[in-house]
N, C-alpha and C. Protein backbone atom coordinates (compact mmCIF):
# COMPACT_ATOMS: atom_id res chain seq x y z
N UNK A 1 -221.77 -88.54 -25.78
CA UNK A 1 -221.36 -88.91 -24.45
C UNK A 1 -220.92 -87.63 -23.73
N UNK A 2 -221.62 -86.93 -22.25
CA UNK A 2 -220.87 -86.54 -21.89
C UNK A 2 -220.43 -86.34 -20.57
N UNK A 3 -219.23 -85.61 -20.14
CA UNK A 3 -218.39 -86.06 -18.89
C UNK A 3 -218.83 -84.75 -17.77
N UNK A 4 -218.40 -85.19 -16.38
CA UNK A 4 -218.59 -84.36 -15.54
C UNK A 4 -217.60 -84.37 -15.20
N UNK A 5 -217.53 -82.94 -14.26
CA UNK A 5 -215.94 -82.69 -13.68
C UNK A 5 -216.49 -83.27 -12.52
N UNK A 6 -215.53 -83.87 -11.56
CA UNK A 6 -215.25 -84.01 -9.90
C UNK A 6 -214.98 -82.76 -9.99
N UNK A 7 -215.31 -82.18 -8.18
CA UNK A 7 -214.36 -81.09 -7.74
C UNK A 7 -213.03 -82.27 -6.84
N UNK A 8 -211.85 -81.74 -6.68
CA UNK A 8 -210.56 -82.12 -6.67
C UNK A 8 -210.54 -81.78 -4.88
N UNK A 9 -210.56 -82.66 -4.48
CA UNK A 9 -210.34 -82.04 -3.08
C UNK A 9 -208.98 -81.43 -2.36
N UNK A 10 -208.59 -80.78 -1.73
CA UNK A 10 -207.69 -79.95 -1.25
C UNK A 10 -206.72 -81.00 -0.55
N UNK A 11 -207.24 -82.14 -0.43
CA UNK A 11 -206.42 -83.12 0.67
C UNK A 11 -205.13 -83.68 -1.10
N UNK A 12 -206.05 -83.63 -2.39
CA UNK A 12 -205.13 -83.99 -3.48
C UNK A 12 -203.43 -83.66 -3.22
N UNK A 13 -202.76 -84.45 -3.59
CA UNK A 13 -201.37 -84.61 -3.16
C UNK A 13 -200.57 -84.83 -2.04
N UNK A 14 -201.66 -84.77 -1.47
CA UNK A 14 -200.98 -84.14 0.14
C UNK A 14 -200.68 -85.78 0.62
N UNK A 15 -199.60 -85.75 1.90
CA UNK A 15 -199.40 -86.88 1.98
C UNK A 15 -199.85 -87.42 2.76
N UNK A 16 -200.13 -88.98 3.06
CA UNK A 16 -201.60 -89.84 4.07
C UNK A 16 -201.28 -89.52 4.76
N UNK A 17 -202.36 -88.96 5.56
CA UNK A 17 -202.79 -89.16 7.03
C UNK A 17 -202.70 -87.00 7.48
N UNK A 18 -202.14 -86.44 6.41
CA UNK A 18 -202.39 -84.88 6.34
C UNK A 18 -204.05 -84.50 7.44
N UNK A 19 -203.66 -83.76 7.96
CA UNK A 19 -205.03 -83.06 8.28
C UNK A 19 -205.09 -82.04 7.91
N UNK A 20 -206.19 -81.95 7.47
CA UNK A 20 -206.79 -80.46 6.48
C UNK A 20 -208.19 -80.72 6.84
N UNK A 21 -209.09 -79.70 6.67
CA UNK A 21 -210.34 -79.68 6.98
C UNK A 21 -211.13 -79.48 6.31
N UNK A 22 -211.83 -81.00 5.38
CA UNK A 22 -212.07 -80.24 3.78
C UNK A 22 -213.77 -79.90 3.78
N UNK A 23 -214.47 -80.01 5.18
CA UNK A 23 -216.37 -79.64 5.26
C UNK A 23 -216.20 -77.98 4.86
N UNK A 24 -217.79 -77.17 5.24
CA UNK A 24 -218.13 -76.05 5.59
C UNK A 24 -216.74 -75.45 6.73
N UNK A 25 -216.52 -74.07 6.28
CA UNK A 25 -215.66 -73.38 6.93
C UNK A 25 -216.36 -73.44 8.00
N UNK A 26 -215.74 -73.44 9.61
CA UNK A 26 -216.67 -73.47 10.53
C UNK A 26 -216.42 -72.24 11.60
N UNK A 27 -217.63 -71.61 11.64
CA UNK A 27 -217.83 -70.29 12.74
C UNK A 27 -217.32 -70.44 13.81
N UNK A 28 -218.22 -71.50 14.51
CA UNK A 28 -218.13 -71.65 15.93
C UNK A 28 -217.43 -72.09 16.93
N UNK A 29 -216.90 -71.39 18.17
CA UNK A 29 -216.01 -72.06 18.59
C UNK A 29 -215.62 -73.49 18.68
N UNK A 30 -214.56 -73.44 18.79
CA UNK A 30 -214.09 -75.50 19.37
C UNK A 30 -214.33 -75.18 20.77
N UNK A 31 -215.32 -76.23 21.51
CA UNK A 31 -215.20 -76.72 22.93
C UNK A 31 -214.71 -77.69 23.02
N UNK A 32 -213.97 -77.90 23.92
CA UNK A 32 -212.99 -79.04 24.38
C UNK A 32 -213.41 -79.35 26.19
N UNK A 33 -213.48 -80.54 25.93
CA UNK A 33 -213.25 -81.01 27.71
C UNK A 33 -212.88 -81.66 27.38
N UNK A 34 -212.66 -82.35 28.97
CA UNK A 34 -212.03 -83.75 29.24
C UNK A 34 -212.97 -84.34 30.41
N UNK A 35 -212.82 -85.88 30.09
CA UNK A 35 -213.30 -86.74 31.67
C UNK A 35 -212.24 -87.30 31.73
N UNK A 36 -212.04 -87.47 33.44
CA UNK A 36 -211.09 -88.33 33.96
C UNK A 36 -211.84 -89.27 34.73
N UNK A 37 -211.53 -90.75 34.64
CA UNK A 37 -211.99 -91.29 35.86
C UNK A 37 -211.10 -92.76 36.12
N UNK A 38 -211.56 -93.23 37.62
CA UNK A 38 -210.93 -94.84 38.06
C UNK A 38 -212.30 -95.04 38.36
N UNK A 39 -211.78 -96.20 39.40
CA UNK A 39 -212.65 -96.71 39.60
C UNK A 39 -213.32 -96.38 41.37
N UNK A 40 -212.68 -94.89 41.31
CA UNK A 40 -213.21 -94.29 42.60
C UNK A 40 -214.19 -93.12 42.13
N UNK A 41 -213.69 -92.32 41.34
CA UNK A 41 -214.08 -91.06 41.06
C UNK A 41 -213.88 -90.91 39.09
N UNK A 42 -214.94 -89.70 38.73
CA UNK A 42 -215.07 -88.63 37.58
C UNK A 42 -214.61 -87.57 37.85
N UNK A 43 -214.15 -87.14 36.89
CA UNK A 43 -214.09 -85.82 37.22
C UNK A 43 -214.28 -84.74 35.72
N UNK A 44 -214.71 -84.05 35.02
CA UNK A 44 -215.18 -83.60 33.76
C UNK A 44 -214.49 -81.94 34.28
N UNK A 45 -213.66 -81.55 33.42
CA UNK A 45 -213.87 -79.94 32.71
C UNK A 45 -213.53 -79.92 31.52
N UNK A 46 -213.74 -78.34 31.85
CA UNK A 46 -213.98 -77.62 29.79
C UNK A 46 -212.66 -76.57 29.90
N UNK A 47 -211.93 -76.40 28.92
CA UNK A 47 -210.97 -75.96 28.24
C UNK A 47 -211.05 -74.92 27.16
N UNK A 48 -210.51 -73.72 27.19
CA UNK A 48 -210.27 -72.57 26.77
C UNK A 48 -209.27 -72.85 25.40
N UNK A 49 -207.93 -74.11 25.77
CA UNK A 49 -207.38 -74.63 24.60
C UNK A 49 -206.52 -75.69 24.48
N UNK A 50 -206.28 -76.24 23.61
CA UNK A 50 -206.17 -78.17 23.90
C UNK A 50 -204.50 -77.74 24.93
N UNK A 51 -203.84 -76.58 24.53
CA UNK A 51 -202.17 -77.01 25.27
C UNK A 51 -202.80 -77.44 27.39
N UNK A 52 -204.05 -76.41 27.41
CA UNK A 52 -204.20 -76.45 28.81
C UNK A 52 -205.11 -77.56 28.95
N UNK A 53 -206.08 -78.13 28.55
CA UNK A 53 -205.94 -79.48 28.66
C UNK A 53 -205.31 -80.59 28.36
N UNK A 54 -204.05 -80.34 27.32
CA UNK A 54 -203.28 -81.62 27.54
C UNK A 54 -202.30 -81.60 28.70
N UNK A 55 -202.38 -80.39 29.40
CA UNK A 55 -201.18 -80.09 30.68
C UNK A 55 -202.24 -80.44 31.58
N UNK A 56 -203.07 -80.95 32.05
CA UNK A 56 -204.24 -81.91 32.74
C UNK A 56 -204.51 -82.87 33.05
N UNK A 57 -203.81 -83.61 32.00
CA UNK A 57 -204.09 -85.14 31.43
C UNK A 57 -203.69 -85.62 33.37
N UNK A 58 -204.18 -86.74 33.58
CA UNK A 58 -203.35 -87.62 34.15
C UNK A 58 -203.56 -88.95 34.40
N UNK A 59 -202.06 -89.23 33.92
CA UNK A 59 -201.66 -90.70 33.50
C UNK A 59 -201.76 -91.70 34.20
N UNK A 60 -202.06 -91.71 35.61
CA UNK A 60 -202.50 -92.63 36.08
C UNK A 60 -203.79 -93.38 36.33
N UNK A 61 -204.70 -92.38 35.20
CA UNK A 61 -206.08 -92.49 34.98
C UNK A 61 -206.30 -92.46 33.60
N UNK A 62 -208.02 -93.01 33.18
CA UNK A 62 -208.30 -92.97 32.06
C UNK A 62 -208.56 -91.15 31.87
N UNK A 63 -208.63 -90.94 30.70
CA UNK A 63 -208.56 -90.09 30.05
C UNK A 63 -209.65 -89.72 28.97
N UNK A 64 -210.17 -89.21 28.87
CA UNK A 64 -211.22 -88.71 27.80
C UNK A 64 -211.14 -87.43 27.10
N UNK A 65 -210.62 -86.77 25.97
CA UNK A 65 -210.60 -85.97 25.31
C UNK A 65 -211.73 -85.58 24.61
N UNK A 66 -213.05 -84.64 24.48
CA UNK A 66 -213.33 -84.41 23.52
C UNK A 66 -213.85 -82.98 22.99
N UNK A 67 -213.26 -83.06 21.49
CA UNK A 67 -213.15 -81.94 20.66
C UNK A 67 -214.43 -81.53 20.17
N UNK A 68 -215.60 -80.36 20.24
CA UNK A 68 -216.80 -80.58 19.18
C UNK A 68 -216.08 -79.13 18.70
N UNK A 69 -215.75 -79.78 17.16
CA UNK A 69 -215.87 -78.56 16.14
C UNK A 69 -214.58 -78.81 15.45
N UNK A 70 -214.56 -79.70 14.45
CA UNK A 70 -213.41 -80.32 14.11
C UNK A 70 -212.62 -79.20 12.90
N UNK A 71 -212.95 -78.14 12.68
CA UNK A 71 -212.44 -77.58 11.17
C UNK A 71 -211.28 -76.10 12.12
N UNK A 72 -210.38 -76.64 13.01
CA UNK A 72 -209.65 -75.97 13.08
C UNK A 72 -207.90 -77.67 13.26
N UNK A 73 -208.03 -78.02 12.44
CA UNK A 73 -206.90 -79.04 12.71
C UNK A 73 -205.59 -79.26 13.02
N UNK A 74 -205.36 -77.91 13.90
CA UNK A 74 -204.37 -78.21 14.58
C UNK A 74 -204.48 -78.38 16.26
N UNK A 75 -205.79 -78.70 16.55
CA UNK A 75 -206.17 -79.08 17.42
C UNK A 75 -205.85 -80.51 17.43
N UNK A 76 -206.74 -81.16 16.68
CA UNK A 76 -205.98 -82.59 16.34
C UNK A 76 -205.46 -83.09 16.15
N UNK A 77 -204.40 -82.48 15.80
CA UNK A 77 -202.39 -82.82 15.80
C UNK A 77 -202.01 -82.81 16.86
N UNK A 78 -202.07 -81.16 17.48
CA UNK A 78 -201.72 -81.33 19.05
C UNK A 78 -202.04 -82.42 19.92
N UNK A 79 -203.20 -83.23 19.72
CA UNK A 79 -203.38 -84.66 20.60
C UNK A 79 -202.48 -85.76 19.87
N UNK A 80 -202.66 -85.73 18.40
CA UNK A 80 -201.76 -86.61 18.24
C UNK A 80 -200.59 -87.04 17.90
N UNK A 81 -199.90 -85.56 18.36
CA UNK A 81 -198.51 -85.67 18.83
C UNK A 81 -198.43 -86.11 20.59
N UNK A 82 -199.40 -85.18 20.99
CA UNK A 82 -199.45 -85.55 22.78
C UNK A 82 -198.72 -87.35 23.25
N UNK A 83 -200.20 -87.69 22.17
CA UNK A 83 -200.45 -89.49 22.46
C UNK A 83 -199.57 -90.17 21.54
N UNK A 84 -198.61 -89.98 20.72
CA UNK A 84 -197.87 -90.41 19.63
C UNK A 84 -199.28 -91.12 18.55
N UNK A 85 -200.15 -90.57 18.16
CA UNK A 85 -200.86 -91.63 17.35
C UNK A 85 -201.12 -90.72 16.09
C-alpha cells in the first residue's frame, strides 16, 4: 500500500475567514474601478488604490466595486472593513 503526501496549504491554522492568497504569485497590477448608478445616471472610474476609491463611494447610490487581480489581500480587507462584511 502506498500513501501520498497532500501539500498543506498556507491558509492551515489560520483562523476562518483569514485572507491569504494561496494561487500563482501574481505580477500584474490590481485594477480597480468602480460604477455608480440610480436610476438617472452611471458613472464608471478606475483607481490608482482601493483607500481613493473607497473615499468615492457614494451612499446615496448603488455602488459597484471591482477588483481584477486578487493575490494582493489587503485590498480585500480594506472593502471589508469599509462595508463591515
Amino acid at each position: 500500500m502506498s500513501y501520498s503526501l497532500k501539500m498543506v496549504s498556507r491558509k492551515a491554522g489560520l483562523p476562518p475567514g483569514t485572507l491569504i492568497h494561496i494561487g500563482e504569485s501574481g505580477k500584474d497590477e490590481v485594477v480597480i474601478s468602480r460604477t455608480t448608478y440610480d436610476r438617472e445616471a452611471i458613472e464608471e472610474a478606475s483607481y490608482d488604490s482601493i483607500d481613493e476609491c473607497l473615499g468615492d463611494i457614494q451612499p446615496d447610490r448603488r455602488n459597484w466595486i471591482n477588483v481584477d487581480g486578487l493575490h494582493k489581500p489587503e485590498i480585500i480587507e480594506k472593502i471589508g472593513v469599509a462595508f463591515d462584511i
